[in-house]
N, C-alpha and C. Protein backbone atom coordinates (compact mmCIF):
# COMPACT_ATOMS: atom_id res chain seq x y z
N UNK A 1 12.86 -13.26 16.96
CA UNK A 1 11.74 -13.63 16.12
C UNK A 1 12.26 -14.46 14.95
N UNK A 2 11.73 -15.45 14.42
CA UNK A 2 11.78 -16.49 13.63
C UNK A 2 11.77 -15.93 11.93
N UNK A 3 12.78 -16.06 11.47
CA UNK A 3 12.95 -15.30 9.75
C UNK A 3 11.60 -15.35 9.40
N UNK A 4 11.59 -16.80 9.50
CA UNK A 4 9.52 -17.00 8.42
C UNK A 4 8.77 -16.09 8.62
N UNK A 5 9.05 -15.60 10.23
CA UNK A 5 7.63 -14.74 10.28
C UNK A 5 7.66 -13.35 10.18
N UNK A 6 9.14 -12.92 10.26
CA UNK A 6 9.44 -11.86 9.55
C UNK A 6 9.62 -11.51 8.03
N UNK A 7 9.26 -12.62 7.65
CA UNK A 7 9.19 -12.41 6.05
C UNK A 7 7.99 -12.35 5.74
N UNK A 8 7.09 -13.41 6.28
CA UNK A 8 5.90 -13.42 6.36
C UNK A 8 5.30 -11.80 6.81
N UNK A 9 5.75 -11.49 8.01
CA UNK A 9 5.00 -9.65 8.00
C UNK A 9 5.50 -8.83 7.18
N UNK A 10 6.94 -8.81 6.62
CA UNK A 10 7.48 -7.78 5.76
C UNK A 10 6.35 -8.22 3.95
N UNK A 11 6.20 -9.34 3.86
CA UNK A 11 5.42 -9.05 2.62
C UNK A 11 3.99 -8.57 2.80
N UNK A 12 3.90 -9.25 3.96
CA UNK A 12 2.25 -8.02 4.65
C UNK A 12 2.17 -6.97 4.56
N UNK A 13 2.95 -5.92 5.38
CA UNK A 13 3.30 -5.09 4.84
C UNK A 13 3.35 -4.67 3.71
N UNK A 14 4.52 -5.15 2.87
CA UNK A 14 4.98 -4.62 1.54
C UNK A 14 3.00 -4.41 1.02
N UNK A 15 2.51 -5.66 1.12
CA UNK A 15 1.47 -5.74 0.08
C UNK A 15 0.00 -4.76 0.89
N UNK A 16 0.04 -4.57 1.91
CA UNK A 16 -0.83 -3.41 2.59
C UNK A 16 -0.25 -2.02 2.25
N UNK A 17 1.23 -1.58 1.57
CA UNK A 17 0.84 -0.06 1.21
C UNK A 17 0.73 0.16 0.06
N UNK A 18 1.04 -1.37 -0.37
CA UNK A 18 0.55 -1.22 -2.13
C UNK A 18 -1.09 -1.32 -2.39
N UNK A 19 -1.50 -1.46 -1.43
CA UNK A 19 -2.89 -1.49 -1.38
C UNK A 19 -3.70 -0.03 -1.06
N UNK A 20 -2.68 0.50 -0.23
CA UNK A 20 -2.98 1.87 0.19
C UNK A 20 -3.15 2.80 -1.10
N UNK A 21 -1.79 2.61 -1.73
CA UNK A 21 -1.42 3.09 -2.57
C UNK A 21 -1.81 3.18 -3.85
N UNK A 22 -2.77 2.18 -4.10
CA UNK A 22 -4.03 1.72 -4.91
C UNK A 22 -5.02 2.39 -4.71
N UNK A 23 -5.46 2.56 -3.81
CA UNK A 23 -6.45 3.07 -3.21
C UNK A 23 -6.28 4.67 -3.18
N UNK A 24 -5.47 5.28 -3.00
CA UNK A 24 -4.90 6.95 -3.48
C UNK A 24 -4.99 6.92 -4.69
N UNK A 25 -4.99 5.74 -5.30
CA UNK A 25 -4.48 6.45 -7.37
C UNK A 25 -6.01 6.37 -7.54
N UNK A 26 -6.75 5.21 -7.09
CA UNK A 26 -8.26 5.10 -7.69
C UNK A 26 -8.72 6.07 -7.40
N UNK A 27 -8.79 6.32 -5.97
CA UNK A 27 -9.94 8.09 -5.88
C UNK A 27 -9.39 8.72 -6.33
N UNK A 28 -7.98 9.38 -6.67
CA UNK A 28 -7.51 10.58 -7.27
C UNK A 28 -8.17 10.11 -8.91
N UNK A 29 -7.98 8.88 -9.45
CA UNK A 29 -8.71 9.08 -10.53
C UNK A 29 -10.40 9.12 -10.85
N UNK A 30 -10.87 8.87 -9.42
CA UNK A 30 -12.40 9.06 -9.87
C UNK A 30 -12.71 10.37 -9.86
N UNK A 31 -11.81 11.17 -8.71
CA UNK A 31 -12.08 12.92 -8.56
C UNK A 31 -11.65 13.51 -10.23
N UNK A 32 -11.39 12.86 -10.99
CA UNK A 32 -10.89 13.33 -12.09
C UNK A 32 -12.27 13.78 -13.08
N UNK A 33 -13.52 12.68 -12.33
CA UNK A 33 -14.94 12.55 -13.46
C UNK A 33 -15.85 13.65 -12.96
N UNK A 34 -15.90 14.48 -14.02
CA UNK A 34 -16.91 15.59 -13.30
C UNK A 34 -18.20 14.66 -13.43
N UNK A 35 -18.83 15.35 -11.95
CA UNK A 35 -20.25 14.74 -11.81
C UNK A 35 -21.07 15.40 -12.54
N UNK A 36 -22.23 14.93 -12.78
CA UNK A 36 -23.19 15.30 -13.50
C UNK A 36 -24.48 14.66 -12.86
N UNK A 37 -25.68 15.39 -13.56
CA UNK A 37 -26.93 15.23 -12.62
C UNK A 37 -27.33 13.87 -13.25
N UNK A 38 -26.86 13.27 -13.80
CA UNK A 38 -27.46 11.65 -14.60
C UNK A 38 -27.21 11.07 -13.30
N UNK A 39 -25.81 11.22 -12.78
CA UNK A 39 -25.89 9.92 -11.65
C UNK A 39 -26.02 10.92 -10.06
N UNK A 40 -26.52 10.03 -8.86
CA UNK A 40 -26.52 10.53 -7.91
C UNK A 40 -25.14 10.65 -6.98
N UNK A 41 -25.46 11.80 -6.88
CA UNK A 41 -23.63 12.93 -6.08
C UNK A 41 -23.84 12.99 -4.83
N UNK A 42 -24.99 12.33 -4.07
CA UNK A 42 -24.74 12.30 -2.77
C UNK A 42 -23.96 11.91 -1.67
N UNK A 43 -23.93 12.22 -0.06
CA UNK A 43 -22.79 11.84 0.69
C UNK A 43 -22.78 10.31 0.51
N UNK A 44 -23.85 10.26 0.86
CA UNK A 44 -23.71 8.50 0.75
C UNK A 44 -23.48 7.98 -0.98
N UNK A 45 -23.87 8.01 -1.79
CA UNK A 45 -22.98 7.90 -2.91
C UNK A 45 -21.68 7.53 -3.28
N UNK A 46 -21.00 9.03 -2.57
CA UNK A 46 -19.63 9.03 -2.64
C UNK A 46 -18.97 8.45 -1.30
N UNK A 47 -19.39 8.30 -0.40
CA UNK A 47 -18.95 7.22 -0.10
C UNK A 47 -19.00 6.07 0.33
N UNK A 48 -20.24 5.45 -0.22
CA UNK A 48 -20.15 3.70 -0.84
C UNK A 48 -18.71 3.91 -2.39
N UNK A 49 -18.98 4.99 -3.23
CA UNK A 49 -17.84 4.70 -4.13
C UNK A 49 -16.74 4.40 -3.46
N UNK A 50 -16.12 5.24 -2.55
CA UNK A 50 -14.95 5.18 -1.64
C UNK A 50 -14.69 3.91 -1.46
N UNK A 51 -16.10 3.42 -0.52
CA UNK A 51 -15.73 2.15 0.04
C UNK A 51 -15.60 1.08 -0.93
N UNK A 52 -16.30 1.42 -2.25
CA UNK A 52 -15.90 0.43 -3.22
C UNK A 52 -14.46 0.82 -3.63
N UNK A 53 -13.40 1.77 -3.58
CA UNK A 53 -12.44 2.16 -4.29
C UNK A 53 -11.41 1.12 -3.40
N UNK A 54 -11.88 0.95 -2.10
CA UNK A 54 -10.88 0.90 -1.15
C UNK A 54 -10.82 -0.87 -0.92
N UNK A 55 -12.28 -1.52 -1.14
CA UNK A 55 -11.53 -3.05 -1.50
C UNK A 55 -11.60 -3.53 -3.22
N UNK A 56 -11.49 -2.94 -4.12
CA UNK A 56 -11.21 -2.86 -4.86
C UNK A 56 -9.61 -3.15 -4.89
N UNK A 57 -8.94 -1.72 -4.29
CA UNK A 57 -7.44 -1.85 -3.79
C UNK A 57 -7.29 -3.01 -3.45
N UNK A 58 -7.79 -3.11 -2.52
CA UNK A 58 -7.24 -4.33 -1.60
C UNK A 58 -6.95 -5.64 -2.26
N UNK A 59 -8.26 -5.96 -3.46
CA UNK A 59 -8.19 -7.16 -4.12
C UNK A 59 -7.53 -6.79 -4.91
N UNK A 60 -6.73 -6.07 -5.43
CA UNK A 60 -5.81 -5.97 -6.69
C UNK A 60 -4.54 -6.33 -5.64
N UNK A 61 -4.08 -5.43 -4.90
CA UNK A 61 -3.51 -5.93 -4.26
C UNK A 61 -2.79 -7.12 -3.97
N UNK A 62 -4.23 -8.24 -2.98
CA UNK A 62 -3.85 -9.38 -2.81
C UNK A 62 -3.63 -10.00 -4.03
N UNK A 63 -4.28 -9.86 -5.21
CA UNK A 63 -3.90 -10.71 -6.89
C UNK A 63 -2.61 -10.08 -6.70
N UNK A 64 -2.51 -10.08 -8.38
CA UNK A 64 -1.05 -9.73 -8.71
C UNK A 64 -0.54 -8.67 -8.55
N UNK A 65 -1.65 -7.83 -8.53
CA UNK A 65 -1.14 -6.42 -7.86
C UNK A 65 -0.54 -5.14 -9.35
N UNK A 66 -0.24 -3.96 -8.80
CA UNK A 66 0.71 -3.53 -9.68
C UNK A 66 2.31 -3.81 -9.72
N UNK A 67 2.29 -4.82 -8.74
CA UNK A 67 4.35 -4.76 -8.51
C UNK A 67 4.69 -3.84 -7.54
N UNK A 68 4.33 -3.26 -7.26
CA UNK A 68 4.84 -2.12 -6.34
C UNK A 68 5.05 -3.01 -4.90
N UNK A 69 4.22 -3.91 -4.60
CA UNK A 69 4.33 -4.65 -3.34
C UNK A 69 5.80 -5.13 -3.41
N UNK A 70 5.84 -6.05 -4.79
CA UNK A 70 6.80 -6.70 -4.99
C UNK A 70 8.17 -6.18 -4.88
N UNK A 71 8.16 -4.96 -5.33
CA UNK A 71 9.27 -4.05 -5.60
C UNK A 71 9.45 -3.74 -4.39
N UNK A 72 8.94 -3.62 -3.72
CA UNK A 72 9.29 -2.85 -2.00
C UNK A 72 9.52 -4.05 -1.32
N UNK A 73 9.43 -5.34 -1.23
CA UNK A 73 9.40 -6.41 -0.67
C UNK A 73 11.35 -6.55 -1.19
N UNK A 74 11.46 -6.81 -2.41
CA UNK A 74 12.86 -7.07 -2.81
C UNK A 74 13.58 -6.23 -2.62
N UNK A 75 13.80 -4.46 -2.48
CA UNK A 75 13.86 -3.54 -2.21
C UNK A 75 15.01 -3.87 -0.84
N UNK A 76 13.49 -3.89 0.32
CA UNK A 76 13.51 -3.98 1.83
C UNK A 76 14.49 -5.57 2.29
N UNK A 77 14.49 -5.84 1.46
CA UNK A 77 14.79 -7.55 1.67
C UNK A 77 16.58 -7.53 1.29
N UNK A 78 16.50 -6.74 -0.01
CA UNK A 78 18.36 -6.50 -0.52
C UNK A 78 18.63 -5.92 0.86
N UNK A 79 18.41 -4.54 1.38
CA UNK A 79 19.31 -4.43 2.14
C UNK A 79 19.16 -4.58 3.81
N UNK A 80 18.29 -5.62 3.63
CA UNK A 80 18.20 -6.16 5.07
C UNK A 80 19.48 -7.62 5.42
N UNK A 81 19.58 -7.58 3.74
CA UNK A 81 20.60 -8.93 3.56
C UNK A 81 21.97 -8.36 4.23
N UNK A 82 22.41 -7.28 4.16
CA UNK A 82 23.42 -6.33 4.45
C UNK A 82 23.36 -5.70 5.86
N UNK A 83 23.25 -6.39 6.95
CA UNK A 83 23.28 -5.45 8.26
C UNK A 83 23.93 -3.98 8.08
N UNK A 84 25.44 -4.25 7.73
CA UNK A 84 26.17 -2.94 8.06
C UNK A 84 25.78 -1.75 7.12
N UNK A 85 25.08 -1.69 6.53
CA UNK A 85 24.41 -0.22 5.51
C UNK A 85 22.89 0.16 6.12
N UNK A 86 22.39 -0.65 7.01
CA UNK A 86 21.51 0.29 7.39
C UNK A 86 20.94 0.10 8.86
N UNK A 87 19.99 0.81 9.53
CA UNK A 87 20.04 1.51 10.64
C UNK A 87 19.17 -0.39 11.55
N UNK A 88 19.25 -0.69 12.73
CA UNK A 88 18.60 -1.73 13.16
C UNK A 88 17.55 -1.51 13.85
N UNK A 89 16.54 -1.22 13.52
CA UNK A 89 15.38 -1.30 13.86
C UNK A 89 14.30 -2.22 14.38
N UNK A 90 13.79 -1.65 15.52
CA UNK A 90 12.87 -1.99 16.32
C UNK A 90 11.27 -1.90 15.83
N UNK A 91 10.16 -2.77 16.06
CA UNK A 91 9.10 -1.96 15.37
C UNK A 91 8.77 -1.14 16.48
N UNK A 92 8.06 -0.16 15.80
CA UNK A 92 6.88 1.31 16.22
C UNK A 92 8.51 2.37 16.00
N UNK A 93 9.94 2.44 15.52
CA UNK A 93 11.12 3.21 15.35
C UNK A 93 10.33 3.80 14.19
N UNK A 94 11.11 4.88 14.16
CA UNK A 94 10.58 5.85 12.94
C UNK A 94 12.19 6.10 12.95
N UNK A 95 12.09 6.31 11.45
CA UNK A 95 13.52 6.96 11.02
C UNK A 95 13.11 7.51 9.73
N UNK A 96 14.04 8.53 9.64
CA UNK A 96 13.92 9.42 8.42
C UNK A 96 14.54 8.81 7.30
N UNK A 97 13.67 8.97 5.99
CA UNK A 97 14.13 8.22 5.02
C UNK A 97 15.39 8.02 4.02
N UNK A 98 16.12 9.54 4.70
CA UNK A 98 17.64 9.48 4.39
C UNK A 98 18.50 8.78 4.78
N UNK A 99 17.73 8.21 6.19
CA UNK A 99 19.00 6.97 6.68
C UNK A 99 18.86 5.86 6.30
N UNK A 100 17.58 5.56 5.46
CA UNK A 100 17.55 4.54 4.86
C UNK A 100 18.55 3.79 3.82
């Protein structure tokens, strides 16, 4: 496979679990607002909020993001520069994050 396009998916990546990961901090911080009877607490309510929490993520994300994409992108990238320190992987491989 052609570097470009492995760089090209590794920042895909990088920037889809920073999106994820966006998306865990926003609902953990909306579960933070006790509801009250002013606004409506229904299923559907909560989740159109969801679904707003979740491209919300996404567009922070694709902008500038919090860095976290970035950071895992340069991260993944240092020691990919280095064959001999880490394990060669195939995609769909799972490895435990100690051998990382």
């Amino acid at each position: 496979m052609d570097t470009r396009v492995k760089d090209a998916r590794l920042r895909k990546v990088c920037g889809d679990f920073e999106s994820v990961f966006l998306h865990y901090t926003l609902k953990s911080a909306r579960n933070t607002i006790p509801e009250s009877e002013l606004f409506d607490s229904s299923h559907e309510s909560r989740l159109y909020k969801s679904m707003m929490d979740e491209k919300m993520a996404i567009s922070m994300a694709q902008g500038r993001g919090a860095g976290l994409g970035q950071m895992l992108y340069d991260e993944l990238t240092k020691r990919s520069a280095t064959p001999s320190e880490g394990p060669n992987l195939s995609q769909g491989d799972v490895v435990p994050i100690k051998n990382l």
